[in-house]
Structure formats: structure tokens, C-alpha cells
PDB file of N, CA and C in Angstrom:
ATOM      1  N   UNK A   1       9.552 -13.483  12.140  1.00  0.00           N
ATOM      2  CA  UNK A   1      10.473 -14.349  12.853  1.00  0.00           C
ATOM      3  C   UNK A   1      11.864 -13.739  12.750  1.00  0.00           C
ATOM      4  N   UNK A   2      12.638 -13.463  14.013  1.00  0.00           N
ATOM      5  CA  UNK A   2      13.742 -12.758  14.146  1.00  0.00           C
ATOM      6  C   UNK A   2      14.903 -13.751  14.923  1.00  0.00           C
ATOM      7  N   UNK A   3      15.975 -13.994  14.280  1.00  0.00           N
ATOM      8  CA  UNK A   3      16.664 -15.096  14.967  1.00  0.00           C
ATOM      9  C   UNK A   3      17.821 -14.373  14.398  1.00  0.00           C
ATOM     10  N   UNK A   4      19.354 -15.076  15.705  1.00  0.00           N
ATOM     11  CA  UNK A   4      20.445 -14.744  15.703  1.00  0.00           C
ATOM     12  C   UNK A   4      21.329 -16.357  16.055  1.00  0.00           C
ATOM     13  N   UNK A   5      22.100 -16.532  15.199  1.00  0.00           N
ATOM     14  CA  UNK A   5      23.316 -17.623  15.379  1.00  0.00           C
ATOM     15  C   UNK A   5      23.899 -17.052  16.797  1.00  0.00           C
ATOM     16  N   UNK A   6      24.073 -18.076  17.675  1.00  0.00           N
ATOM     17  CA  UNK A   6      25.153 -17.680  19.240  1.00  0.00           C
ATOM     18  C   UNK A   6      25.735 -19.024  19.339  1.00  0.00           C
ATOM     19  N   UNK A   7      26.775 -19.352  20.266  1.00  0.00           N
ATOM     20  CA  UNK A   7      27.803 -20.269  20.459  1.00  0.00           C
ATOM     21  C   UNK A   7      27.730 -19.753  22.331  1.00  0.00           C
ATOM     22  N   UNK A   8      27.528 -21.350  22.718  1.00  0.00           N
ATOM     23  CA  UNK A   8      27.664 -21.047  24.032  1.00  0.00           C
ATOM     24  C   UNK A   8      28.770 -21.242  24.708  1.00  0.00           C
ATOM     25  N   UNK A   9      29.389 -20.579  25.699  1.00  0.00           N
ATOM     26  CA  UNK A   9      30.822 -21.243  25.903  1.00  0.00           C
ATOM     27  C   UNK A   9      30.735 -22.197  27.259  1.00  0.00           C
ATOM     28  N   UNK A  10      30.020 -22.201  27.668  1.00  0.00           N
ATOM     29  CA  UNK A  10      29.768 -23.449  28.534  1.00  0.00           C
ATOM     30  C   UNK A  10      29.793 -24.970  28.242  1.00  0.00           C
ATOM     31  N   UNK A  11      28.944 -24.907  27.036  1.00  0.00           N
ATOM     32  CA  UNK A  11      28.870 -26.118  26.761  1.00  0.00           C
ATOM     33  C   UNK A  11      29.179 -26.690  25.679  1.00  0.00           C
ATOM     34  N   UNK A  12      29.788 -25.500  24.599  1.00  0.00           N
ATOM     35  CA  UNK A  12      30.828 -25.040  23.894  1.00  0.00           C
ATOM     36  C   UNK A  12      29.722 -25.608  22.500  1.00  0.00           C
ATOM     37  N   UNK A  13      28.961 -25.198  22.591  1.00  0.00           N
ATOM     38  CA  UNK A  13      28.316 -25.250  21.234  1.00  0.00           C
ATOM     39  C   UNK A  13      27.438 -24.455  20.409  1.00  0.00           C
ATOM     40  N   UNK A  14      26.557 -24.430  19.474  1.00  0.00           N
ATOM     41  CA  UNK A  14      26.105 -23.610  18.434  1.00  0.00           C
ATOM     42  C   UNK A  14      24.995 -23.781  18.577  1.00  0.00           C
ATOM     43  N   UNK A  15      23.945 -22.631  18.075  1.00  0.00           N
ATOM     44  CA  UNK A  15      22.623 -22.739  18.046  1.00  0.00           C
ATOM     45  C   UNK A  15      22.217 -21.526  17.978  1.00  0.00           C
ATOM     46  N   UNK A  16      21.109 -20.903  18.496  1.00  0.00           N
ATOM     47  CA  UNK A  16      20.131 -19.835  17.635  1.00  0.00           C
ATOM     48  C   UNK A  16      19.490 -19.071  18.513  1.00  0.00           C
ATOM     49  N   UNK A  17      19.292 -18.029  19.000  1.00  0.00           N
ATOM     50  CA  UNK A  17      18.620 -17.381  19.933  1.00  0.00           C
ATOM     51  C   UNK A  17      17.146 -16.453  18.909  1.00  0.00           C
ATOM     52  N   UNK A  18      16.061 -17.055  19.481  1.00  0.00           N
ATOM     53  CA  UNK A  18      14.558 -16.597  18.769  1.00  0.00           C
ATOM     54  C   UNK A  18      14.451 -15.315  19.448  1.00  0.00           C
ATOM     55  N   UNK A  19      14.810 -14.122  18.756  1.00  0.00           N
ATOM     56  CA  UNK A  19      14.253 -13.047  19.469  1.00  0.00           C
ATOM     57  C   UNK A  19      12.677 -12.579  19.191  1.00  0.00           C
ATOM     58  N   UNK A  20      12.332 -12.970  18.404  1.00  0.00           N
ATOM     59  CA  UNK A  20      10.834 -12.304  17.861  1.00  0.00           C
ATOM     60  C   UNK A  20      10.063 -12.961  16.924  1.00  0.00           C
ATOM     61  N   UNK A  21       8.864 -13.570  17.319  1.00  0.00           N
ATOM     62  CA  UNK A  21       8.092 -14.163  16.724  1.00  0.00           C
ATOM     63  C   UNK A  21       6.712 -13.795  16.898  1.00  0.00           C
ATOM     64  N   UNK A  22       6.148 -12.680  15.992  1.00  0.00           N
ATOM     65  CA  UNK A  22       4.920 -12.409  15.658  1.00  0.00           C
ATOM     66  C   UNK A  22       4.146 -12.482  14.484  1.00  0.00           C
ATOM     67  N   UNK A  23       2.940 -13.087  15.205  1.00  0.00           N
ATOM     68  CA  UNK A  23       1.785 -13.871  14.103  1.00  0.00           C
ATOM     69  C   UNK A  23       0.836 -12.523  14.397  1.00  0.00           C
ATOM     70  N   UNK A  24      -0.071 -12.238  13.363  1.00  0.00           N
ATOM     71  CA  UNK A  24      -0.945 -11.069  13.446  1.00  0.00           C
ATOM     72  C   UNK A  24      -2.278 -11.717  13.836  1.00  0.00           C
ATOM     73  N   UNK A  25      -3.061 -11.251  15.212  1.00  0.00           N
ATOM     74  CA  UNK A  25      -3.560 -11.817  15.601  1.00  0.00           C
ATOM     75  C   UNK A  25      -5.154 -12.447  14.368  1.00  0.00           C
ATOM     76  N   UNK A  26      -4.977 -11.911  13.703  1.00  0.00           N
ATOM     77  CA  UNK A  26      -6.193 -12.405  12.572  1.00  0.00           C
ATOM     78  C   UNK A  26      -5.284 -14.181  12.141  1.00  0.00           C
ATOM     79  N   UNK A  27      -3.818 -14.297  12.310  1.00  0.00           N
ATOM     80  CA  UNK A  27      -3.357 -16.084  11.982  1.00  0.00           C
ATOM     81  C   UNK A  27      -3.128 -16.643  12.985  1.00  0.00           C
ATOM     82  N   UNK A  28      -3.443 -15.946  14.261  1.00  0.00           N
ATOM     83  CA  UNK A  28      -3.180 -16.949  15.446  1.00  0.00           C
ATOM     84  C   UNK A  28      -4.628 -18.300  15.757  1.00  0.00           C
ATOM     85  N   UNK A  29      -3.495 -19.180  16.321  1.00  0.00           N
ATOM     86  CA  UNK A  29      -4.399 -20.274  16.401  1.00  0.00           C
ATOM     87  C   UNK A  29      -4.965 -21.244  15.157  1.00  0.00           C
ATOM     88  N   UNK A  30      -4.026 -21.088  14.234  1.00  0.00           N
ATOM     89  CA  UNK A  30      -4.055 -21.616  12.751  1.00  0.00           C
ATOM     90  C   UNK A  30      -3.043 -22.186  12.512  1.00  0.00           C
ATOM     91  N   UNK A  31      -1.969 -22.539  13.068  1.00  0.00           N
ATOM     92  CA  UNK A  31      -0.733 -22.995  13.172  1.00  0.00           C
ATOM     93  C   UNK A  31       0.471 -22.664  12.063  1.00  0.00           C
ATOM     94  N   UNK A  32       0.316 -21.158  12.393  1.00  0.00           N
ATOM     95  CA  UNK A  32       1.350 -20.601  11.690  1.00  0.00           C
ATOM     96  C   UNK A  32       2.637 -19.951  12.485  1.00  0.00           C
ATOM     97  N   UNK A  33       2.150 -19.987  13.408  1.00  0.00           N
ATOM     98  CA  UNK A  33       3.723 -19.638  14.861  1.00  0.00           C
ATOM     99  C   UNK A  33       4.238 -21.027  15.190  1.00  0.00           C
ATOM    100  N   UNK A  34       3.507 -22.038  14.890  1.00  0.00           N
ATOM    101  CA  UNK A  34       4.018 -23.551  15.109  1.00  0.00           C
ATOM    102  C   UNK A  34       4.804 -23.878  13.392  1.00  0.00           C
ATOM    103  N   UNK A  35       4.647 -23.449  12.678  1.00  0.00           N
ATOM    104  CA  UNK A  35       4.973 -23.436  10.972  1.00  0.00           C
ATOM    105  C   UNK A  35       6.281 -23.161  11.331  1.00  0.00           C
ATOM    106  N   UNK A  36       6.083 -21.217  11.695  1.00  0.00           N
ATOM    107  CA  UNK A  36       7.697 -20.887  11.576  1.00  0.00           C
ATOM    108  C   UNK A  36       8.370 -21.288  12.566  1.00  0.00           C
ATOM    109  N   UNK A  37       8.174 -22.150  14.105  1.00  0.00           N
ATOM    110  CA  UNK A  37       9.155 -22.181  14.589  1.00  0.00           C
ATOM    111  C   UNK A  37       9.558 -23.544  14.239  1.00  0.00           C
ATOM    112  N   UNK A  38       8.594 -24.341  13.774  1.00  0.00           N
ATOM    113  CA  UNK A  38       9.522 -25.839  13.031  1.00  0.00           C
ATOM    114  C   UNK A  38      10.376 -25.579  12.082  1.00  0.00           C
ATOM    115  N   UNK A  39       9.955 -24.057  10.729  1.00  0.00           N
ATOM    116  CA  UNK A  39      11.041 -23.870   9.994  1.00  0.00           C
ATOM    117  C   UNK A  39      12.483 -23.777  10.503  1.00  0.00           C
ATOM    118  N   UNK A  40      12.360 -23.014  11.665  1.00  0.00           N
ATOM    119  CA  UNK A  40      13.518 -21.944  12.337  1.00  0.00           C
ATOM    120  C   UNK A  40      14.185 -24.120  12.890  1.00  0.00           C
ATOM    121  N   UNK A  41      13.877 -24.976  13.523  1.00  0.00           N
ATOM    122  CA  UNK A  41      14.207 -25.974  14.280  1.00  0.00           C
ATOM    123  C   UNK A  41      14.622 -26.562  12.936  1.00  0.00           C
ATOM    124  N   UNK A  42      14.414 -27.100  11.620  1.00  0.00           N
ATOM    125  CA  UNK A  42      14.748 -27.309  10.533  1.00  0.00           C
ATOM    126  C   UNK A  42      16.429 -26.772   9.930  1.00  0.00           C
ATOM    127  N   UNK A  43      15.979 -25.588  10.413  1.00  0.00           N
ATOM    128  CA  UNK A  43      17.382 -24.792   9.677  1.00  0.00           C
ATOM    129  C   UNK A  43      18.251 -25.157  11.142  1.00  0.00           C
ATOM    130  N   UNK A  44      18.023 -25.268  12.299  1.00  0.00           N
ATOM    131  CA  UNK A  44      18.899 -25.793  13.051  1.00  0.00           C
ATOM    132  C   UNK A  44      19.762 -26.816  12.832  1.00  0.00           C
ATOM    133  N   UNK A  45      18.806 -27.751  12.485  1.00  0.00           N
ATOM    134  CA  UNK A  45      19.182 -29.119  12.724  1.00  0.00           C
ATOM    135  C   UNK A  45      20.421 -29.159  11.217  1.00  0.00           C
ATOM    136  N   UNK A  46      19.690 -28.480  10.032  1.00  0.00           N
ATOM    137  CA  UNK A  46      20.565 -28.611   8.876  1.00  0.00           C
ATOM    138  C   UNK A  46      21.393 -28.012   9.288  1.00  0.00           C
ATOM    139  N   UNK A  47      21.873 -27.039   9.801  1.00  0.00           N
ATOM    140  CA  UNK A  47      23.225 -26.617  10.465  1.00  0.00           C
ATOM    141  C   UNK A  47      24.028 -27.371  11.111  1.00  0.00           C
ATOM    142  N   UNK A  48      23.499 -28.245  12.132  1.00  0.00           N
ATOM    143  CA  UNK A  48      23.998 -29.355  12.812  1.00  0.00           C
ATOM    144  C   UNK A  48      24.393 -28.627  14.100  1.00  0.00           C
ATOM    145  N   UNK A  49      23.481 -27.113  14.693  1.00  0.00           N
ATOM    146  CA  UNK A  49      23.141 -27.035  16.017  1.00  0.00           C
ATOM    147  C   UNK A  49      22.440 -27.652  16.701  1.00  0.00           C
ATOM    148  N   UNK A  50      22.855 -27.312  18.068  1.00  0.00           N
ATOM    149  CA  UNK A  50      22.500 -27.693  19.284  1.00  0.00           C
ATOM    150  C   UNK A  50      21.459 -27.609  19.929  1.00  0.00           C
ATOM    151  N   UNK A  51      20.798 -26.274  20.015  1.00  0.00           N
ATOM    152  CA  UNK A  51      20.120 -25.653  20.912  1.00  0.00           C
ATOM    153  C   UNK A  51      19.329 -24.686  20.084  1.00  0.00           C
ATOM    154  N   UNK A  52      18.063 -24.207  20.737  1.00  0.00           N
ATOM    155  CA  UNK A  52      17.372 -22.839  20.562  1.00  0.00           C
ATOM    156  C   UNK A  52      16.979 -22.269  21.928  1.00  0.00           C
ATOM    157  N   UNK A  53      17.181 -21.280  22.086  1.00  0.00           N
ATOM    158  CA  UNK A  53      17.146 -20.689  22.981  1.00  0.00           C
ATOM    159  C   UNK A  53      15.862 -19.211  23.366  1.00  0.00           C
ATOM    160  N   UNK A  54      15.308 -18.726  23.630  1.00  0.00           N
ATOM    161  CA  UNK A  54      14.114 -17.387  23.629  1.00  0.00           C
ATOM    162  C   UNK A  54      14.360 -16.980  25.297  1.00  0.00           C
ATOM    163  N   UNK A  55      13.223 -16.217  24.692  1.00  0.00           N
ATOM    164  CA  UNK A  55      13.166 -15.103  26.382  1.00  0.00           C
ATOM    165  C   UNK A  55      11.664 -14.723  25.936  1.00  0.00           C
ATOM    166  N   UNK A  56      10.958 -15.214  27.162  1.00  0.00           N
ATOM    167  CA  UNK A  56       9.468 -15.054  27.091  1.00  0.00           C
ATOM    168  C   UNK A  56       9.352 -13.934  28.376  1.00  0.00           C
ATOM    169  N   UNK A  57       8.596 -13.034  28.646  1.00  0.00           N
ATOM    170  CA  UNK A  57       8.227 -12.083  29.587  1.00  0.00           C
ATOM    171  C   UNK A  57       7.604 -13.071  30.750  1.00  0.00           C
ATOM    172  N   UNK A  58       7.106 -12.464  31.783  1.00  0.00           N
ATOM    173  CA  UNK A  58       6.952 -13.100  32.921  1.00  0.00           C
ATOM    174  C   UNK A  58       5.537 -13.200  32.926  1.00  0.00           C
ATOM    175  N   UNK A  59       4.706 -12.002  32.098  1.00  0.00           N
ATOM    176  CA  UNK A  59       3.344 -11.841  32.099  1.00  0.00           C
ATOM    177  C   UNK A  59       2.445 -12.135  30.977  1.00  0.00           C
ATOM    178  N   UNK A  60       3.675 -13.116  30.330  1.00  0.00           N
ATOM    179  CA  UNK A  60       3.171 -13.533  28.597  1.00  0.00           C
ATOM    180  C   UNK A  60       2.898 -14.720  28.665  1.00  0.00           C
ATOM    181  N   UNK A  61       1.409 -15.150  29.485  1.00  0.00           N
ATOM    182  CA  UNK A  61       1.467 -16.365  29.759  1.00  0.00           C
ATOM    183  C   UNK A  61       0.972 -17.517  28.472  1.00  0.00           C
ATOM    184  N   UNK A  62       0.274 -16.821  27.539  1.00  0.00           N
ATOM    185  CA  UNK A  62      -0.162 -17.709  26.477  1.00  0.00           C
ATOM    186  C   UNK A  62       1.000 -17.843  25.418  1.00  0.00           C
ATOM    187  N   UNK A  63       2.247 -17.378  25.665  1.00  0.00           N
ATOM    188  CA  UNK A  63       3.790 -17.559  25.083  1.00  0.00           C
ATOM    189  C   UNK A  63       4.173 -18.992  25.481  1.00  0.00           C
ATOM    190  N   UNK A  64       3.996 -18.403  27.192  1.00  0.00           N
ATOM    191  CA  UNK A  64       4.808 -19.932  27.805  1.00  0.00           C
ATOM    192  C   UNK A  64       3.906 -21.030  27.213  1.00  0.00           C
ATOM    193  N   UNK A  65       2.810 -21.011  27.654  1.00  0.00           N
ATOM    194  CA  UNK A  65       2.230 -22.390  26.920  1.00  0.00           C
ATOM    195  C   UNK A  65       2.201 -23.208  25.722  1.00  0.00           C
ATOM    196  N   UNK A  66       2.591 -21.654  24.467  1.00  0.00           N
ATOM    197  CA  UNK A  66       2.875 -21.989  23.153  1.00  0.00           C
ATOM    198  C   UNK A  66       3.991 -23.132  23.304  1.00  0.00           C
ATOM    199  N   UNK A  67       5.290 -21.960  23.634  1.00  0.00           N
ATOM    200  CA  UNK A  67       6.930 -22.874  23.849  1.00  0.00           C
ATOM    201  C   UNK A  67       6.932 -23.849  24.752  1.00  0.00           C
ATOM    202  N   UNK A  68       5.751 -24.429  25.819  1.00  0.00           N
ATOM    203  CA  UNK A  68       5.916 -25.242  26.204  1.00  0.00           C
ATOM    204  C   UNK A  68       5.232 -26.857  25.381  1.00  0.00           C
ATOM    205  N   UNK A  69       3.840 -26.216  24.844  1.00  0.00           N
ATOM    206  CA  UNK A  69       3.427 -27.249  24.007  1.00  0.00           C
ATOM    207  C   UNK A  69       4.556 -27.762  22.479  1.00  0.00           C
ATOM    208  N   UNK A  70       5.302 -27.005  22.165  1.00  0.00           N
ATOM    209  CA  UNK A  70       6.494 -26.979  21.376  1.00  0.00           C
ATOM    210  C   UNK A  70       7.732 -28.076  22.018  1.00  0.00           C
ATOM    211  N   UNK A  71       7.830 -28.149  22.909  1.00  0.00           N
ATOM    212  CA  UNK A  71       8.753 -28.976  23.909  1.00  0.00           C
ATOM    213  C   UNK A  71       9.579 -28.407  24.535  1.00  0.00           C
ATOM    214  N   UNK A  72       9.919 -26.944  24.475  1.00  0.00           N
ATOM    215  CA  UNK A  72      10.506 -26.031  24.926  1.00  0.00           C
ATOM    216  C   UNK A  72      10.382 -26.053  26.623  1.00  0.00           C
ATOM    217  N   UNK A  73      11.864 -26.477  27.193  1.00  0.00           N
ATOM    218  CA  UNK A  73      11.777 -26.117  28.820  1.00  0.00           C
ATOM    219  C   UNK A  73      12.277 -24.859  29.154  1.00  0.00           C
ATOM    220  N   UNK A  74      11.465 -23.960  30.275  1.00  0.00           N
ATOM    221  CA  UNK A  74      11.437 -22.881  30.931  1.00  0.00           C
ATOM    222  C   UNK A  74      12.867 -23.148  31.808  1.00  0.00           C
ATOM    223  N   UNK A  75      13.841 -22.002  31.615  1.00  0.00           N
ATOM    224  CA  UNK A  75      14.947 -22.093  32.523  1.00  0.00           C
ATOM    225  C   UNK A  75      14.662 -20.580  33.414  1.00  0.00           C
ATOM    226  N   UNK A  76      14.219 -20.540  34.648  1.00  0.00           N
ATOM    227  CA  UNK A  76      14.660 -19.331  34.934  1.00  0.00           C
ATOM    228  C   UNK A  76      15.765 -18.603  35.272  1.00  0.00           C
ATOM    229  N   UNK A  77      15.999 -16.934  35.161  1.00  0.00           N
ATOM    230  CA  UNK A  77      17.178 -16.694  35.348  1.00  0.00           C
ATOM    231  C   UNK A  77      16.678 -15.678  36.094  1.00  0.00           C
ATOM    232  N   UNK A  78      17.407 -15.398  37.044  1.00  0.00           N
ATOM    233  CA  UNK A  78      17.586 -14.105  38.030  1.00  0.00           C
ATOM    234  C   UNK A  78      18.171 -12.861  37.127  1.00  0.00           C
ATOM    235  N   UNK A  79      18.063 -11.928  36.526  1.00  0.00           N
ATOM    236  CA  UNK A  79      18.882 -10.584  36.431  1.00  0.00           C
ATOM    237  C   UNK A  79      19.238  -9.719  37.244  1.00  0.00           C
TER     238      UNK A  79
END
């Protein structure tokens, strides 16, 4: 689990951008990518951020479903 503190200036607040979260596929489906990202939402909240934020690929479809069963909404962005 790879995470970075960011501050958005839009909406002028604090929170965490998830860059990397890998489970080795021998612990997937055991709820250990659901473990660490409640840890990672834990240490948010004790911070008294806002937001978490990721970047899922376009062709990583069993990602989206993870972060969506998580409560996580899909924003798309154009680059």
C-alpha cells in the first residue's frame, strides 16, 4: 500500500491520493485489499481528511469493481 498526503485547491482541503495497492495473488479474495484500504480510510479520518482519491486503468476492470464495492465513485477525466 503506497499513499501520498495532497490538499486540493478547489475545494481547499486535505486528503490522500492511493497510488498502489497490491495483494499477491495467492491473498486475493480473502479480504486483505479491503483490510488495507479501511486501514489507509482510518488514518484519514484520524487526520481529520476529506477525501481519498486513486487512478484505476481503463482495462482494470476487477479494480473498478473492488473501489466500487468499497463506495468509491468513478470520476472520469479526459487527459
Amino acid at each position: 500500500l503506497m499513499y501520498y498526503d495532497g490538499y486540493d485547491t478547489l475545494s481547499d482541503s486535505y486528503g490522500c491520493h492511493l497510488m498502489d495497492l497490491v495483494v499477491s495473488s495467492a491473498y486475493r479474495r480473502r479480504g486483505v485489499g479491503k483490510a488495507l484500504v479501511g486501514a489507509l480510510s482510518a488514518q484519514v479520518q484520524q487526520l481529520n481528511y476529506q477525501w481519498i482519491s486513486l487512478t484505476v486503468l481503463k482495462k482494470n476492470d476487477d479494480a473498478k469493481v473492488f473501489y466500487r464495492a468499497l463506495g468509491f465513485d468513478e470520476v472520469a477525466v479526459d487527459f
